[in-house]
Protein backbone atom coordinates (compact mmCIF):
# COMPACT_ATOMS: atom_id res chain seq x y z
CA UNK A 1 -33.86 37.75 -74.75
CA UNK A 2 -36.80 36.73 -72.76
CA UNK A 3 -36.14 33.15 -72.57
CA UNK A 4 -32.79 34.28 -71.19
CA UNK A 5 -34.69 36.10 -68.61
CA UNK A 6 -36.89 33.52 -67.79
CA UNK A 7 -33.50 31.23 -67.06
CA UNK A 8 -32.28 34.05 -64.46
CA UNK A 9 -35.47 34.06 -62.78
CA UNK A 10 -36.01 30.67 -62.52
CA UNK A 11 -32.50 30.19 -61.40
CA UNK A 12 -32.90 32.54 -58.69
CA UNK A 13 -35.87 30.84 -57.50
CA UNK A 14 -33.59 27.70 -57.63
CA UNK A 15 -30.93 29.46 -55.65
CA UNK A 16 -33.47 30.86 -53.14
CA UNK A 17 -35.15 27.50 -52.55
CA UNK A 18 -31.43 25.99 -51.81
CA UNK A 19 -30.68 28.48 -49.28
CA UNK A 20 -34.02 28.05 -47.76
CA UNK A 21 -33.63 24.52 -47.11
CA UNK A 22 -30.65 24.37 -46.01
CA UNK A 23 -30.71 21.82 -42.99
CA UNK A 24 -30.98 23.55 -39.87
CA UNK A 25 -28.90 21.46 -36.97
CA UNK A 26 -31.64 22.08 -34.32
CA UNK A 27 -30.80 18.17 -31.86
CA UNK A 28 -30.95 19.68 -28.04
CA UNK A 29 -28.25 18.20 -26.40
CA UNK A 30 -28.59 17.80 -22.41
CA UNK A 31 -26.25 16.48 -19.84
CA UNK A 32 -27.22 14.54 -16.34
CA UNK A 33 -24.65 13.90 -14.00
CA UNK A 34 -24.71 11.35 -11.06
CA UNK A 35 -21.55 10.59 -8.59
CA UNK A 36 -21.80 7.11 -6.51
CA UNK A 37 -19.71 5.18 -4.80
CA UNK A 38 -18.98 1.23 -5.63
CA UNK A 39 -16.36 -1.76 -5.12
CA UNK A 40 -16.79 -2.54 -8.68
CA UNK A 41 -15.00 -0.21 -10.71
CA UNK A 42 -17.15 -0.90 -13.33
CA UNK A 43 -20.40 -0.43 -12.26
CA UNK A 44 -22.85 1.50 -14.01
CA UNK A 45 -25.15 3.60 -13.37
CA UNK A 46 -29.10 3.08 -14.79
CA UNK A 47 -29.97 6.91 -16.65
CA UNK A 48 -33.74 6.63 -17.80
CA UNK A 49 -33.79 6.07 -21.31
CA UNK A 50 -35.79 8.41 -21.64
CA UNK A 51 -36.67 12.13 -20.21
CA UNK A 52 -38.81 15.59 -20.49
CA UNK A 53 -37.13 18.65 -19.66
CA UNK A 54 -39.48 21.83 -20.15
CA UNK A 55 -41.80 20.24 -22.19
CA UNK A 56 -38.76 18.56 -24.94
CA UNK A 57 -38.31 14.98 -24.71
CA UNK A 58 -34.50 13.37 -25.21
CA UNK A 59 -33.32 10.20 -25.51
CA UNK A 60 -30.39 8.78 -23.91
CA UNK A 61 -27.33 8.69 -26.17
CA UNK A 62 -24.18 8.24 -24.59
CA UNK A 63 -23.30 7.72 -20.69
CA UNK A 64 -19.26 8.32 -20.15
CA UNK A 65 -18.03 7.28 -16.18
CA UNK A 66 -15.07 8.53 -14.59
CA UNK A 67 -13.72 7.28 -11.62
CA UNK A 68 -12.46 10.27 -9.60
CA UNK A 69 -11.32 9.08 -6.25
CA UNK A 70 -9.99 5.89 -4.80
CA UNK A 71 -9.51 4.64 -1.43
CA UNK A 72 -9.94 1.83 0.87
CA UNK A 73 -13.55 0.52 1.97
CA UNK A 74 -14.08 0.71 5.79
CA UNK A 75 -17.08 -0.51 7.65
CA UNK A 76 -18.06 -0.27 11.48
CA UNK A 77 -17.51 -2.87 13.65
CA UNK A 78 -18.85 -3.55 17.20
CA UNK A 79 -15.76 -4.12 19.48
CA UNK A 80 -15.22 -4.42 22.99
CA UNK A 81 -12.68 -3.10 25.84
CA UNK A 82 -12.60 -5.04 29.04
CA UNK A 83 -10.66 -3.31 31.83
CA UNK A 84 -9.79 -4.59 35.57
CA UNK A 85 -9.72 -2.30 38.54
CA UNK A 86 -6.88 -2.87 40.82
CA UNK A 87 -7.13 -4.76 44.05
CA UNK A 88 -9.30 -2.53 46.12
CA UNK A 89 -9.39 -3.15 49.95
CA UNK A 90 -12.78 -4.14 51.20
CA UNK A 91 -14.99 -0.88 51.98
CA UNK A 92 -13.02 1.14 49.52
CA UNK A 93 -15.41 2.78 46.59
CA UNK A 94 -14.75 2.47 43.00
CA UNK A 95 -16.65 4.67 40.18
CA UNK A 96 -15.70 3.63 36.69
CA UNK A 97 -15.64 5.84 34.11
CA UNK A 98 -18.77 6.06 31.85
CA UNK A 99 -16.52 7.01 28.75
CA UNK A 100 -13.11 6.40 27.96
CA UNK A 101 -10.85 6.67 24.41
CA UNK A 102 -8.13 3.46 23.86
CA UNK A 103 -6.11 3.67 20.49
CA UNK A 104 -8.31 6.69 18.75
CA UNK A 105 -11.80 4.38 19.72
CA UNK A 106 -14.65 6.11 22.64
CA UNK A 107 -15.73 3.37 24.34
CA UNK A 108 -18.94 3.38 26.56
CA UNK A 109 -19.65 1.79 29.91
CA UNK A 110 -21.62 -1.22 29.61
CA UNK A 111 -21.39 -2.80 33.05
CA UNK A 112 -18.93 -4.06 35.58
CA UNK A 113 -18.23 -6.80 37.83
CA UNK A 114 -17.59 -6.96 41.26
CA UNK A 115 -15.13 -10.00 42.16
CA UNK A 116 -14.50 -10.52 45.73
CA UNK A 117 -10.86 -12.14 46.08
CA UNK A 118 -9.40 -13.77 49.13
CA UNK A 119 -5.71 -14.88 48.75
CA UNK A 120 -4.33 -16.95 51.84
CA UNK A 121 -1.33 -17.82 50.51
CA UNK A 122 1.17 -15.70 49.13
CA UNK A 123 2.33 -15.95 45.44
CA UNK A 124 5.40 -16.86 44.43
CA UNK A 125 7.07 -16.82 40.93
CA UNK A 126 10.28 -18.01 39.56
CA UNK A 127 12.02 -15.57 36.83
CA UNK A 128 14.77 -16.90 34.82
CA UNK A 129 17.08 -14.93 32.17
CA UNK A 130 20.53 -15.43 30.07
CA UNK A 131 22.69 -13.44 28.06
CA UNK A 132 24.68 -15.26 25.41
CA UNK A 133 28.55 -14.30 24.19
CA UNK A 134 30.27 -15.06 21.23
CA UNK A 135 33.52 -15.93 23.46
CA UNK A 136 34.31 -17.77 26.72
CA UNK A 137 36.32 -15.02 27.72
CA UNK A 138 33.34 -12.31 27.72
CA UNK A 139 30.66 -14.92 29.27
CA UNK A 140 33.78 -15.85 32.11
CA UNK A 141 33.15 -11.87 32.72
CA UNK A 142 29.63 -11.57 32.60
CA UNK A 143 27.91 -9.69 35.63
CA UNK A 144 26.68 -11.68 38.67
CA UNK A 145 22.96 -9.99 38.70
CA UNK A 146 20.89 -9.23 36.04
CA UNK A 147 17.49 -7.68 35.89
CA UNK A 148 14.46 -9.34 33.94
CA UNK A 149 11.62 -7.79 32.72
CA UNK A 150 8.43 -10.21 32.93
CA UNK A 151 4.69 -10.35 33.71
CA UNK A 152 3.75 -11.16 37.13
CA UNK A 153 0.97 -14.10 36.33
CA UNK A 154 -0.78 -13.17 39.34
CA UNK A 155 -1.20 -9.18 38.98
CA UNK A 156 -1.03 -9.32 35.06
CA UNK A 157 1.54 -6.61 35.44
CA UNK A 158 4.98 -6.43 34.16
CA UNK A 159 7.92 -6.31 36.78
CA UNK A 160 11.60 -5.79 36.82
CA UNK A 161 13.18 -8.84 38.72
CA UNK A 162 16.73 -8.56 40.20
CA UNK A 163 18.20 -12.44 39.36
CA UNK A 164 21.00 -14.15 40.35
CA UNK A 165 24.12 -15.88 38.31
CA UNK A 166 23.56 -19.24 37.97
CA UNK A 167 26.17 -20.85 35.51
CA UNK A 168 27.73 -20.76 32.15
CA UNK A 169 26.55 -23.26 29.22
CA UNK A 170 27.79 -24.18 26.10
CA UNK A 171 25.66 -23.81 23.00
CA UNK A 172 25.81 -25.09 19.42
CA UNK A 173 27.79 -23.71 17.00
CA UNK A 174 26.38 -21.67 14.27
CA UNK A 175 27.94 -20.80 10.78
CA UNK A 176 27.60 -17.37 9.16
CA UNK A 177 28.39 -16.83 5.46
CA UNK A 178 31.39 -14.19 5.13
CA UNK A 179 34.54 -13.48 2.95
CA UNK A 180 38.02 -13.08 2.35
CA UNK A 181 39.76 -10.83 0.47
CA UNK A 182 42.58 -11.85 -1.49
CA UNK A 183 45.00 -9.27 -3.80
CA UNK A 184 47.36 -10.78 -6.67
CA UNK A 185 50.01 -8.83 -7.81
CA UNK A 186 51.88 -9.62 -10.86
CA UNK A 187 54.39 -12.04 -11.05
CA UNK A 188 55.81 -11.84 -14.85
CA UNK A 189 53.72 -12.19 -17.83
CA UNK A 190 52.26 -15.54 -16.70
CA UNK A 191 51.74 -15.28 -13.18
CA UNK A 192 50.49 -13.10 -10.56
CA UNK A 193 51.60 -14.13 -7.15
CA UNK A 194 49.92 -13.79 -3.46
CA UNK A 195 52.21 -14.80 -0.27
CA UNK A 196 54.30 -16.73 -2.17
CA UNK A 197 52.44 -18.91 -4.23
CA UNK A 198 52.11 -18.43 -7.73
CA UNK A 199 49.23 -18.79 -9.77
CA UNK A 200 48.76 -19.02 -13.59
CA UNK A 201 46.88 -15.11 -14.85
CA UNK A 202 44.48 -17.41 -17.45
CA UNK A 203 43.41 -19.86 -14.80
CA UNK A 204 39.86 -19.85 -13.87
CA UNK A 205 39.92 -20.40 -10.45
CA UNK A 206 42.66 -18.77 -8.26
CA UNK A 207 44.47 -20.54 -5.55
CA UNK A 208 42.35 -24.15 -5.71
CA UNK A 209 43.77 -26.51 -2.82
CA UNK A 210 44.56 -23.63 -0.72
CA UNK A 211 42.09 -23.80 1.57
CA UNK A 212 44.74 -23.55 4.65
CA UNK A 213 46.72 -20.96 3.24
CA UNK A 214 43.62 -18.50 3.00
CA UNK A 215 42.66 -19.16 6.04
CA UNK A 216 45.80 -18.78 8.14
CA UNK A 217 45.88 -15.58 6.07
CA UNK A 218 43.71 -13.38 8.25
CA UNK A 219 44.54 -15.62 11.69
CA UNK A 220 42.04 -18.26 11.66
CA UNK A 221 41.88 -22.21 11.27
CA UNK A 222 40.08 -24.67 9.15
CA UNK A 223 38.19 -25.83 12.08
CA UNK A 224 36.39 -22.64 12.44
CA UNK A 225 36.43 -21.89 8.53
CA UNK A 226 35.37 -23.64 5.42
CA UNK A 227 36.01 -22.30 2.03
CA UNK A 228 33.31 -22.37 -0.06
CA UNK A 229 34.69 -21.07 -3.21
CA UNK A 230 37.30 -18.78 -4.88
CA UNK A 231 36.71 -16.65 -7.61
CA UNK A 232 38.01 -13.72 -9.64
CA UNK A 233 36.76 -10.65 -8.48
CA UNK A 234 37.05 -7.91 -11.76
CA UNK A 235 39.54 -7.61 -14.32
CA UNK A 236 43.46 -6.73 -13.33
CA UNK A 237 44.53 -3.36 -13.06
CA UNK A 238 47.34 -0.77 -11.67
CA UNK A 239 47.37 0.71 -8.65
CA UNK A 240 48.39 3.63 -7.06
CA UNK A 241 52.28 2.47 -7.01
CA UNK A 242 52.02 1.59 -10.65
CA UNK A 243 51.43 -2.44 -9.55
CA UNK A 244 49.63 -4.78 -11.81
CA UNK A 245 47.59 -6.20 -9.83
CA UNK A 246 44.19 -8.75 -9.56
CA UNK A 247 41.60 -8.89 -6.96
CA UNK A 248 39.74 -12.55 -6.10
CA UNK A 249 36.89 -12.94 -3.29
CA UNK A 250 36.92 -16.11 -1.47
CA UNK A 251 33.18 -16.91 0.08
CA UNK A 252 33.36 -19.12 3.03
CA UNK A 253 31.49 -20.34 6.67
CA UNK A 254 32.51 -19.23 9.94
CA UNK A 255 32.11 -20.60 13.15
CA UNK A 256 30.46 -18.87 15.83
CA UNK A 257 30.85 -20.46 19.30
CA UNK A 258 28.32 -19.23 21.95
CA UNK A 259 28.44 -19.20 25.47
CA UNK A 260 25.00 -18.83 27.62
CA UNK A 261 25.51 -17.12 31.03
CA UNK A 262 22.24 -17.85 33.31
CA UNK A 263 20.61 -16.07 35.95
CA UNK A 264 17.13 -16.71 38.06
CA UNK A 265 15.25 -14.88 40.66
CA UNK A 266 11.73 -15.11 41.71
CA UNK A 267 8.43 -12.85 42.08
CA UNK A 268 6.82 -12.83 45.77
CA UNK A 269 3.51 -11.45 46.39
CA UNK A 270 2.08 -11.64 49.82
CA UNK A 271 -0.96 -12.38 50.74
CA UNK A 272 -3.55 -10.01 50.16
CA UNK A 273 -8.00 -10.09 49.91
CA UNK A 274 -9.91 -7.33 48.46
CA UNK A 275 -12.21 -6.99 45.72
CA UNK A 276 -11.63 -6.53 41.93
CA UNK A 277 -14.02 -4.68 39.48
CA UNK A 278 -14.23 -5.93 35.98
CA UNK A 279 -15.28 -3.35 33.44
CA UNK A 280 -17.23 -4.12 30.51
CA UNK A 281 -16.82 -1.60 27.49
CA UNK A 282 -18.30 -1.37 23.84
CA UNK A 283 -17.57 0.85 20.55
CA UNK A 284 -17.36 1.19 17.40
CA UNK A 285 -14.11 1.13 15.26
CA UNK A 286 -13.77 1.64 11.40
CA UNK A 287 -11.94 -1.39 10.07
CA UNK A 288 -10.83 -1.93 6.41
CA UNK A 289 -12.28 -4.62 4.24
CA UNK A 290 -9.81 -5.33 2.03
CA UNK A 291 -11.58 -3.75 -0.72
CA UNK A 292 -11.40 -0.69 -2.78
CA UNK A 293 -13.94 2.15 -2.79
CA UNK A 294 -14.38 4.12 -5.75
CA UNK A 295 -16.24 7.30 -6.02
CA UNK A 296 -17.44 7.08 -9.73
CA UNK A 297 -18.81 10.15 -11.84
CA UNK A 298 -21.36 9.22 -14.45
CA UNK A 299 -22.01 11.75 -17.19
CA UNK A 300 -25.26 10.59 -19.15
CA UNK A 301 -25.81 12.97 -22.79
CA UNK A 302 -29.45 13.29 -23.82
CA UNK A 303 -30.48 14.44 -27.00
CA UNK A 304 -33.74 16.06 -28.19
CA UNK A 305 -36.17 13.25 -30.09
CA UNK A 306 -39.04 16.11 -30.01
CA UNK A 307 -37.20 19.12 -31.72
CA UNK A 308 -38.77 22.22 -31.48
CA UNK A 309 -36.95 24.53 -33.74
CA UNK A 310 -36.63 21.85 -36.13
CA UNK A 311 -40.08 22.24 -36.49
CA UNK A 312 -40.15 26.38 -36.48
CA UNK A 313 -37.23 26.18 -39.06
CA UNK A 314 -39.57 23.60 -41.50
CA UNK A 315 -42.64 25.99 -40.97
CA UNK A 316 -40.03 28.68 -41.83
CA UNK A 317 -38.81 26.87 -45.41
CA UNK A 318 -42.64 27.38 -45.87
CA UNK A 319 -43.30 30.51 -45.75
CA UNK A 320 -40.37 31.17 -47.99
CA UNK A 321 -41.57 28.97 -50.38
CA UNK A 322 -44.79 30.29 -50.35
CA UNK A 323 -43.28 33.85 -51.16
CA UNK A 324 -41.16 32.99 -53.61
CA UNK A 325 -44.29 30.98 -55.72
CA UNK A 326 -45.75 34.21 -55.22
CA UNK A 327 -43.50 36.40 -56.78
CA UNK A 328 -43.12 33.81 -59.36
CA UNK A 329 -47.00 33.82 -60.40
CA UNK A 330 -47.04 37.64 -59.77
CA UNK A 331 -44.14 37.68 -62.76
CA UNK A 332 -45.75 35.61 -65.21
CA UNK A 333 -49.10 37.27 -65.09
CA UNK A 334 -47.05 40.62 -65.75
CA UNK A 335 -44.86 38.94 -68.45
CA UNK A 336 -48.45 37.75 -70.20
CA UNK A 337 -49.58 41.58 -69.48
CA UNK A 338 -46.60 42.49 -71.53
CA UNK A 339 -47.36 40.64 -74.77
């Protein structure tokens, strides 16, 4: 009987001891965060390896990235905006602005130019124009004026110029892809037939050596079209009056005659002297680089290397220990009491 009580005890004292040392997960885990901005989608960014946060130190363990926003890298550019005055007559002031905007960009005054210009001859500028038709008919109707818009070379201005007819040309021919539609409908069994020619239903291509016939069909003439090809176009079917029937496609060139109607007039600027102001601007404008920007979250995880309650939970295990080979001496000295 005692040496079964001696097994409980000592079992207990087992079970205690387990429970007491039962590993206590006490690794501080801490979390830095740093957002940057790179080309390189994959750059990295250098965490210390290692840190001390009220008095714990932690090692870096893990560093996970993110990229969270994409765009297209800019940078700032010097440009600059050069604007001319108009003619000013001599004695006439001129103030140019100290600021303005062009296209979204502020551009400020940098200096200007005064250009003195005497012009003893008058200026004088020949304008020519055309419209082209795709008959003779339409150019044999064209208007006698036309106006042109052009820049005047002398004010650097453009101008609407009244011209005169001058002639009709001739230009070459060009050839445009386009089709013809062609619609079989059966024959007998073995044929279909289209305008009176008769075509096998098995044959591969329809109407080969008919190059006229196809043509004439919708009014033209094989000097203004060339087939290119016949073919099949889908399988045969009934239509709407209860017709077999088979559809083919023929691809071919036609020829586009052009006629040029001319016209010409002329610019005349008389003589004039005054004085020009050149303007000098500069700004800045944001211009992409071809690259993309990426805005990149880093999230670095610490943990603790120095462990604080690791160590309060080991002095703990102690002090439970310490108890419990207390209580076990305390028994045995009452146990030897005993006998």
């Amino acid at each position: 009987m005692r040496l079964l009580k001696n097994k409980i005890f000592f079992l207990s004292l087992i079970f205690m001891f387990s429970f007491c040392i039962t590993p206590v997960s006490a690794a501080g885990v801490m979390q830095k965060e740093k957002t940057y901005t790179s080309t390189d989608k994959k750059k990295e960014y250098k965490f210390n390896e290692n840190i001390t946060e009220n008095g714990d130190k932690y090692k870096l363990y893990n560093v996970d990235y993110q990229i969270v926003k994409e765009e297209p890298e800019t940078e700032n550019r010097a440009v600059s905006y050069i604007k001319k005055s108009r003619m000013l007559e001599s004695g006439e002031a001129y103030e140019p602005k100290q600021t303005i905007v062009v296209n979204g960009i502020t551009y400020h005054l940098e200096y200007s130019q005064r250009e003195e210009v005497t012009a003893d001859e008058e200026y004088t500028q020949t304008v020519t124009g055309y419209t082209d038709y795709a008959s003779e008919e339409a150019a044999l109707n064209a208007p006698l004026h036309k106006t042109v818009k052009t820049v005047n070379k002398k004010t650097n201005k453009t101008e609407d110029v009244d011209c005169d007819y001058r002639g009709i040309s001739s230009l070459p021919a060009q050839w445009e892809d386009s089709v013809i539609n062609i619609t079989f409908i059966a024959y007998d069994k073995q044929y279909f037939a289209w305008q009176g020619i008769l075509i096998k239903k098995n044959v591969k291509t329809p109407l080969l050596g008919y190059d006229e016939q196809i043509i004439k069909s919708i009014g033209g003439n094989t000097n203004d079209y060339k087939i290119q090809s016949v073919s099949w176009k889908g399988k045969a079917y009934t239509n709407s009056h209860g017709t077999k029937c088979r559809d083919a496609v023929a691809k071919v060139k036609r020829k586009i005659n052009r006629y040029r109607v001319s016209y010409q007039g002329e610019i005349r600027n008389n003589a004039k002297r005054g004085i020009y102001y050149t303007i000098t601007y500069s700004g800045i404008k944001k211009v992409e680089t071809g690259k993309t920007l990426y805005t990149i979250k880093a999230t670095a995880i610490y943990k603790s290397v120095s462990n604080k309650t690791a160590i309060i939970a080991g002095l703990t295990v102690g002090v439970v220990l310490a108890i419990v080979l207390a209580v076990g001496i305390i028994y045995s000295l009452k146990q030897k009491q005993k006998k």
